[in-house]
N, C-alpha and C. Protein backbone atom coordinates (compact mmCIF):
# COMPACT_ATOMS: atom_id res chain seq x y z
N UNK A 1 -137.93 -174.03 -153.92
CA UNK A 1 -136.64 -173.63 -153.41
C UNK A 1 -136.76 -173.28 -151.92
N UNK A 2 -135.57 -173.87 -151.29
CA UNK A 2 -135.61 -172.99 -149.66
C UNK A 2 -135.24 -172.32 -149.25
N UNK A 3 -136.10 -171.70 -148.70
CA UNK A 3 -135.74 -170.17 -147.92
C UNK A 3 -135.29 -170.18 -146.68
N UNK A 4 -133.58 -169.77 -146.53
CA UNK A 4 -132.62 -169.74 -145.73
C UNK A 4 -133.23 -168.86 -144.48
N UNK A 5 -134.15 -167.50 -144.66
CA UNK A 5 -134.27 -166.58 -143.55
C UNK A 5 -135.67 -167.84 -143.02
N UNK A 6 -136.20 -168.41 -143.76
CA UNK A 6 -137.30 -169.58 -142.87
C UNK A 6 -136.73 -170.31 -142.43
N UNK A 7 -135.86 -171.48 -143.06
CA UNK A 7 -135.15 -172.27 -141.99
C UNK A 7 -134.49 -171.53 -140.81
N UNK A 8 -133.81 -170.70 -140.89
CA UNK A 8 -133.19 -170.08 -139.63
C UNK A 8 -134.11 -169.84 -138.53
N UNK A 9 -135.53 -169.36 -139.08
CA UNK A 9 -136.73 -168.99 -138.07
C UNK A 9 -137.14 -170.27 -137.51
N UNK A 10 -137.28 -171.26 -138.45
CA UNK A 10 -137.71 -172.66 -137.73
C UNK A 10 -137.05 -173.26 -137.11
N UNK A 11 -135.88 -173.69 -137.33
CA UNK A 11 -134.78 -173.71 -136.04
C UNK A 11 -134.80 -172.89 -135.26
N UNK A 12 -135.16 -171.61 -135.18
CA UNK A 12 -134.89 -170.86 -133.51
C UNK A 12 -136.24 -171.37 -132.77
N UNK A 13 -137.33 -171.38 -133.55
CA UNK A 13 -138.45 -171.59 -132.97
C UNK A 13 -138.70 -172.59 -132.73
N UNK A 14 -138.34 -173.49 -133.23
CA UNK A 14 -138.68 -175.24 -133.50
C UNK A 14 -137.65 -175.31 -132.41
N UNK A 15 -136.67 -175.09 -131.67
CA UNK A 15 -136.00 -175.46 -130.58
C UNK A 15 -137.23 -175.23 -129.52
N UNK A 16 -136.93 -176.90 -128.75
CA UNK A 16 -138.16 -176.56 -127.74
C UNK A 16 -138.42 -175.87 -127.03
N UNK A 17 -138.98 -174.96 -126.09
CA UNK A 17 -139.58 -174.39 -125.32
C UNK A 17 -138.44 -172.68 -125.89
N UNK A 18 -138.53 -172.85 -126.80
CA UNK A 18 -138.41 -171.19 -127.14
C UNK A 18 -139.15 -170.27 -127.29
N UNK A 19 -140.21 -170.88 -128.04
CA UNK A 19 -141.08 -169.99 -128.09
C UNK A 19 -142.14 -169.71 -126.80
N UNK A 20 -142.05 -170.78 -126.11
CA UNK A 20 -142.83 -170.56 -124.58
C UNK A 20 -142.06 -169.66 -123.93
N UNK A 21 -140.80 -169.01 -124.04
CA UNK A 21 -139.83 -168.28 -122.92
C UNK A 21 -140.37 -167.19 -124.04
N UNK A 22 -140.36 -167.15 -124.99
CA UNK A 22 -140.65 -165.55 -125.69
C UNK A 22 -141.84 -165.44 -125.24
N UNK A 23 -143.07 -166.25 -125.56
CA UNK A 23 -144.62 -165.97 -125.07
C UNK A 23 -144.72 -165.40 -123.76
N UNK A 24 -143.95 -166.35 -122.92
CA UNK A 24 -143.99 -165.62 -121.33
C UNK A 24 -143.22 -164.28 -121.23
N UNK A 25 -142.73 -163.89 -121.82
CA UNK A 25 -141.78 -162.59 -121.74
C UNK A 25 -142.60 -161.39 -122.46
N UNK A 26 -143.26 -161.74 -122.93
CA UNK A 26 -144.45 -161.08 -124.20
C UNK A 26 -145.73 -160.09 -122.89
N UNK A 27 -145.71 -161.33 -121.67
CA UNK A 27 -146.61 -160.40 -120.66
C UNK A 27 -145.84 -159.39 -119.60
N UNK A 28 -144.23 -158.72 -120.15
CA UNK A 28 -143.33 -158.43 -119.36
C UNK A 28 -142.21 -158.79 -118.56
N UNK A 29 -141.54 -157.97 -118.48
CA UNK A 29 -139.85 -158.23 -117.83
C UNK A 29 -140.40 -159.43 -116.64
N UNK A 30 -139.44 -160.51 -117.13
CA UNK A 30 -139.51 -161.45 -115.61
C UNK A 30 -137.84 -161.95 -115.18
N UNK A 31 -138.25 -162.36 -114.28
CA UNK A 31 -136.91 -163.14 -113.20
C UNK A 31 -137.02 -164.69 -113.64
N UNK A 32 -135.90 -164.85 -113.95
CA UNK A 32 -135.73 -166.48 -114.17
C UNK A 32 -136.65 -167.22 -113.27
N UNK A 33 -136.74 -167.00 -111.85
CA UNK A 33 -137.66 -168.33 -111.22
C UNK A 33 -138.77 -168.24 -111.73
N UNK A 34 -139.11 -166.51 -112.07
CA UNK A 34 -140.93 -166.49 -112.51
C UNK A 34 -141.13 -167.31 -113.81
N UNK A 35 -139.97 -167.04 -114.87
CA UNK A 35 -140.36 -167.56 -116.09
C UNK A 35 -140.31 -169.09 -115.97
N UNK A 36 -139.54 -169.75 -114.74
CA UNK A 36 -139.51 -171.32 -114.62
C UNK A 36 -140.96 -171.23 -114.32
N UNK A 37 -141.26 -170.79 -113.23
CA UNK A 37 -142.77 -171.36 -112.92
C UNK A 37 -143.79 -171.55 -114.20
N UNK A 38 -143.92 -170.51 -114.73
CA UNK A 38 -144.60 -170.08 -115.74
C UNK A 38 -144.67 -171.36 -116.91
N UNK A 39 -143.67 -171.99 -116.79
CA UNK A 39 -143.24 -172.80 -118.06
C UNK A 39 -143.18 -174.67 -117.27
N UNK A 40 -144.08 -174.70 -116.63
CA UNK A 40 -144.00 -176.36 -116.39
C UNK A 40 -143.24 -176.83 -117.00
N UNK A 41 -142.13 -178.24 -116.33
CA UNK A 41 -141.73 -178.91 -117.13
C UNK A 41 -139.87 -178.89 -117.60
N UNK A 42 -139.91 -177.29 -117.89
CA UNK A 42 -138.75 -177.26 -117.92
C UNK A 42 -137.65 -177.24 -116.95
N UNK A 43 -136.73 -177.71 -117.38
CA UNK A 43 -135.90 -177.29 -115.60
C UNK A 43 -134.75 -176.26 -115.84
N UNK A 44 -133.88 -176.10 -114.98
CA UNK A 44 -133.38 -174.71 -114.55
C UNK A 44 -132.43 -175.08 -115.44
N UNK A 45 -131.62 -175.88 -115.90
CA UNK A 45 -130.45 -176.02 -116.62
C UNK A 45 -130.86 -176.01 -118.29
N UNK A 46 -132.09 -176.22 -118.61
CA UNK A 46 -132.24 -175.71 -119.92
C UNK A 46 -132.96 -174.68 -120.26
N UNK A 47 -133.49 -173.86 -118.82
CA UNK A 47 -134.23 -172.46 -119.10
C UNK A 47 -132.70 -171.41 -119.21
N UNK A 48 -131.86 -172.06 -118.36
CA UNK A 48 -130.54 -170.80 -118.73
C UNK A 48 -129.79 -171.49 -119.79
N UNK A 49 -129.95 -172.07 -120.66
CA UNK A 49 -129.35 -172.58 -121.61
C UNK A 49 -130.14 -171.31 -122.94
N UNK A 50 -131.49 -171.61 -122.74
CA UNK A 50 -132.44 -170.91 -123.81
C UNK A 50 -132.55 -169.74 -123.60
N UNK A 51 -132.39 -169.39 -122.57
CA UNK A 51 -131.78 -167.96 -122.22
C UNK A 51 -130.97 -166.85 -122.83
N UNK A 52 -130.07 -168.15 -122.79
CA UNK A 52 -128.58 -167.52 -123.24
C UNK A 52 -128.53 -167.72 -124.55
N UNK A 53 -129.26 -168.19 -125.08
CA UNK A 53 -129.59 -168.24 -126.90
C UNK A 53 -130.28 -167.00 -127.08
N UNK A 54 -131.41 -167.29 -126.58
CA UNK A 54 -132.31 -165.79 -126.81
C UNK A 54 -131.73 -164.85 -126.86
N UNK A 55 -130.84 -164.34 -125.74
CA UNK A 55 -129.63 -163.28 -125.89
C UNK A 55 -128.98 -163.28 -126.70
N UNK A 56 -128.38 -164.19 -127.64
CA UNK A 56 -127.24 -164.63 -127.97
C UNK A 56 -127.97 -164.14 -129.39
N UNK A 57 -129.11 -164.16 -129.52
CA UNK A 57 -129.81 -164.14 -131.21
C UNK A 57 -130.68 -162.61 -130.73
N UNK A 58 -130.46 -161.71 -129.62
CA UNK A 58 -130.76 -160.59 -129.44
C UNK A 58 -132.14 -160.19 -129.54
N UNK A 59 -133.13 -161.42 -128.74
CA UNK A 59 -134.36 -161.54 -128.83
C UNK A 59 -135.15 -161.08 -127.11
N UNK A 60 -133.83 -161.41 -126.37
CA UNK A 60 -134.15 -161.10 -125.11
C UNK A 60 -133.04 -160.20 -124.30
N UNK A 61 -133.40 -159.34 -123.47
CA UNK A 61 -132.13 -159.10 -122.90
C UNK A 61 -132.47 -158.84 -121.53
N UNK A 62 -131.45 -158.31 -120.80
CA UNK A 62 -131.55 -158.09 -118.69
C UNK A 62 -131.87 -156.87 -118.88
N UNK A 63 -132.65 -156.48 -118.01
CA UNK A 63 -133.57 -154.87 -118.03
C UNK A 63 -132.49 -153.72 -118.01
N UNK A 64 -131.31 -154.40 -116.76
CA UNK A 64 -130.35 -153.40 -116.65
C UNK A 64 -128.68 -154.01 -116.94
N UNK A 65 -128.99 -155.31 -117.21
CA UNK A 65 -127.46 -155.75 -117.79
C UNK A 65 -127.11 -156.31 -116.62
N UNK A 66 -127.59 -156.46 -115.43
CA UNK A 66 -127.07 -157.22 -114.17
C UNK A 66 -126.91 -158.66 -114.55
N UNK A 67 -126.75 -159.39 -113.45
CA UNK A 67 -126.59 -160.50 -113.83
C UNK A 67 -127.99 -161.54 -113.19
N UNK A 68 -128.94 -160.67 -112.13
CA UNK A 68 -129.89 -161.11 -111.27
C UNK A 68 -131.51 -160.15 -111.67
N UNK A 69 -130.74 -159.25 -112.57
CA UNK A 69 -132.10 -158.44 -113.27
C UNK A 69 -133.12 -159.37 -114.32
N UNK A 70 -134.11 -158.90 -114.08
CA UNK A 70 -135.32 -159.70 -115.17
C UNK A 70 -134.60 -159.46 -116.77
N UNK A 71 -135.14 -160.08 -116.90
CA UNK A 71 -135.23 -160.66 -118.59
C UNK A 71 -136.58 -160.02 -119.31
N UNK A 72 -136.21 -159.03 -120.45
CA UNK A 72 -137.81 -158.73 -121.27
C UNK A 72 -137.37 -158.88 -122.69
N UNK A 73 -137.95 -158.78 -123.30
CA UNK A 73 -137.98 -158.71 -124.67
C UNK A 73 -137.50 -157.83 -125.54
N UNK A 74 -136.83 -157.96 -126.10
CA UNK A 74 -135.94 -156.71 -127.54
C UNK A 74 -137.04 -156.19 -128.30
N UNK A 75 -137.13 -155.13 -128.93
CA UNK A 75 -137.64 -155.05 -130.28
C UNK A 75 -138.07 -156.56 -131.42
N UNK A 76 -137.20 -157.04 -131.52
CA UNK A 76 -136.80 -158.13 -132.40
C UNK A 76 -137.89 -159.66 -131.61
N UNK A 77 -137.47 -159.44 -130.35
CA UNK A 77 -138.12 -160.70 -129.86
C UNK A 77 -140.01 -160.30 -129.62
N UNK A 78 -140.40 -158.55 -129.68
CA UNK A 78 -141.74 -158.57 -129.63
C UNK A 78 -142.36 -158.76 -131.23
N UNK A 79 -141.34 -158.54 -132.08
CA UNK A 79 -141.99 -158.84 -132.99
C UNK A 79 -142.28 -159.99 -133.67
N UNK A 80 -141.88 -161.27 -132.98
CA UNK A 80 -142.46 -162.40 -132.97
C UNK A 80 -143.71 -162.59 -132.21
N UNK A 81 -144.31 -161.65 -131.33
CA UNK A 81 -145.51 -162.70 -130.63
C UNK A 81 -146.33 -162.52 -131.67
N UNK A 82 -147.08 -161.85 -132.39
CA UNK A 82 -147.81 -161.60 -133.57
C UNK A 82 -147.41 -163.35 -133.95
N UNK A 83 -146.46 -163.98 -134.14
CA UNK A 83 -145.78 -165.05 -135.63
C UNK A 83 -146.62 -166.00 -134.02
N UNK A 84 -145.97 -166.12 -133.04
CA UNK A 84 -146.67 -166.85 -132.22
C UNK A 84 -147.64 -167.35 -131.77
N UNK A 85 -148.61 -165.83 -131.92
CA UNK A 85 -150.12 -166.11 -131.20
C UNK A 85 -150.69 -166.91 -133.01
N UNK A 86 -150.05 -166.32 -133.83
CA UNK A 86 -150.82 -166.65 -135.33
C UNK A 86 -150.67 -168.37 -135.05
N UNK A 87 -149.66 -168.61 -134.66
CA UNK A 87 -149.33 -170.05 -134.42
C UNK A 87 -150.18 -170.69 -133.69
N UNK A 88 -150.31 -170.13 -132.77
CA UNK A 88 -151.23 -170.53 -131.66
C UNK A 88 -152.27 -170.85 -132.01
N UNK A 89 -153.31 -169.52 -132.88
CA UNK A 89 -154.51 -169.88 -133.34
C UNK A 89 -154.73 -171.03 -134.22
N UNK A 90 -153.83 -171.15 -134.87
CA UNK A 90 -154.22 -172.31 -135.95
C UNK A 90 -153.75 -173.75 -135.45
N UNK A 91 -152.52 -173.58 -134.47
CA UNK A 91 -152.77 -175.09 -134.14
C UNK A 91 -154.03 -175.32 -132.82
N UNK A 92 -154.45 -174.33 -132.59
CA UNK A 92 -156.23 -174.42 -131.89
C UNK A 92 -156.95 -174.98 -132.99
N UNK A 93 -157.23 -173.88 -133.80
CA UNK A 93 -158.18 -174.59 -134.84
C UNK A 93 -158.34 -175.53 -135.50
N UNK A 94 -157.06 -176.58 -135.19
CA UNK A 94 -156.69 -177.94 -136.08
C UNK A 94 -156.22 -178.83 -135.43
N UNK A 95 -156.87 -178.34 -134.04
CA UNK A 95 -156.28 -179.73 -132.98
C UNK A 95 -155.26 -180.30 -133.10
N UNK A 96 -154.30 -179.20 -133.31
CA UNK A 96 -152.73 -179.94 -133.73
C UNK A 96 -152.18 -180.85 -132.57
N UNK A 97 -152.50 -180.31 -131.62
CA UNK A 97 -151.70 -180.96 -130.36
C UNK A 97 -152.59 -182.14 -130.56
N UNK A 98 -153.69 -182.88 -130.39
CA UNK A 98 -154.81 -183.84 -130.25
C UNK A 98 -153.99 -184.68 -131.53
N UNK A 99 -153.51 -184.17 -133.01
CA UNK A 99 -153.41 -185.03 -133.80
C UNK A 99 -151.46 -185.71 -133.19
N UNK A 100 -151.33 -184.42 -132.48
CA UNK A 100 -149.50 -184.80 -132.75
C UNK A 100 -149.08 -185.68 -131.66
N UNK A 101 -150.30 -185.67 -130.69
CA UNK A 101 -150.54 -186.84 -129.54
C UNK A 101 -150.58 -187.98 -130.05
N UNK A 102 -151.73 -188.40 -130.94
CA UNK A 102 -151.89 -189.68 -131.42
C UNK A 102 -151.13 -189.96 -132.60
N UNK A 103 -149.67 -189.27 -132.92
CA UNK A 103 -148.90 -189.34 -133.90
C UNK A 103 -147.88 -189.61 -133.14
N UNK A 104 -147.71 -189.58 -131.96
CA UNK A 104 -146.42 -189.45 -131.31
C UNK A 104 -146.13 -190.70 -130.55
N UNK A 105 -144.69 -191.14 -130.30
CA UNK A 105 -144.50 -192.13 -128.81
C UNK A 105 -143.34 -191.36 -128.48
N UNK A 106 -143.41 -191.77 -127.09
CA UNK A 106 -142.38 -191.38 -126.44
C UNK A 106 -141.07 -191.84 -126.30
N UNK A 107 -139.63 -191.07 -126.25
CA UNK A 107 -138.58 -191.60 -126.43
C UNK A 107 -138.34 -191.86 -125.26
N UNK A 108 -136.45 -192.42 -124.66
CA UNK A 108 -136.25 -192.89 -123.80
C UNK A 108 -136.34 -191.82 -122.61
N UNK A 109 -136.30 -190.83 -123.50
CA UNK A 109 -136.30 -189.53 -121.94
C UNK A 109 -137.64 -188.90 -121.78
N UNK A 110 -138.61 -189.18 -122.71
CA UNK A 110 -139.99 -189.36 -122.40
C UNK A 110 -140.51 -188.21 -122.92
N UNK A 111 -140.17 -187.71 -124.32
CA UNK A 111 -140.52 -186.66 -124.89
C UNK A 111 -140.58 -187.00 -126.31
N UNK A 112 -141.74 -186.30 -127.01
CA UNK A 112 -142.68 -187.28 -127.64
C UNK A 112 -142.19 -186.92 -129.09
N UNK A 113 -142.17 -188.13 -130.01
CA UNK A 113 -141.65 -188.31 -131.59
C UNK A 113 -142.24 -188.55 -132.14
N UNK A 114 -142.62 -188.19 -133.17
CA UNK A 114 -143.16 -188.20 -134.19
C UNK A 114 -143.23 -189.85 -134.52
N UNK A 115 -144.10 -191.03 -134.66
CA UNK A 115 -143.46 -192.77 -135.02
C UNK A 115 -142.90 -192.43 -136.29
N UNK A 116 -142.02 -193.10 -136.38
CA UNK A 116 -141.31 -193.41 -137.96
C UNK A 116 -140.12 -192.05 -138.24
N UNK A 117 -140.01 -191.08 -137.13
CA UNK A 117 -139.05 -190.05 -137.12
C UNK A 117 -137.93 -190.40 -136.53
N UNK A 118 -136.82 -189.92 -137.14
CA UNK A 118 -135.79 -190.14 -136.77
C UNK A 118 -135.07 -188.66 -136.15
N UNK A 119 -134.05 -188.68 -135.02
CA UNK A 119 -133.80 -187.87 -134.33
C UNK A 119 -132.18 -187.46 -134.55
């Protein structure tokens, strides 16, 4: 049977680079440009997109509610790095990235699928 509070977790997390904006927020309050740097790759129109989710699911918030104040972590959003780093370790230990490389091609916008997955 499936468990509704897991799917909900895997969709927040399984959205890309979410869990990289919580990890980076995990070493303290930052400023949007710091957390861009921090996060190769992404660009500015989907770091304030994921942003505004994170907020929106009360995982992140502005230190003082400004609109130019850093961004840190809720209660709620530190108690994911524990679920994160656990993540972390095991796709270390199982060369997940090494297998999901040679499992993957790239789509037209050049971000990598699973062969035989559909989107």
């Amino acid at each position: 049977m499936l468990c509704p509070a897991l799917l909900a977790a895997m969709a927040l997390l399984g959205k890309r680079w979410n869990g990289l904006v919580i990890q980076a927020l995990g070493t303290g309050p930052q400023r949007f440009v710091d957390i861009r740097r921090g996060i190769p790759g992404i660009s500015d129109a989907v770091l304030a997109r994921r942003l505004g989710e994170l907020q929106h699911c009360e995982l992140i918030e502005r230190v003082d509610g400004a609109t130019r104040a850093p961004y840190r972590l809720t209660a709620k959003g530190r108690d994911l790095l524990p679920v994160l780093d656990a993540l972390t370790a095991w796709a270390e230990r199982w060369s997940v990235a090494e297998h999901l490389a040679a499992a993957c091609v790239k789509d037209i916008a050049g971000d990598p699928v699973l062969q035989g997955a559909r989107r």
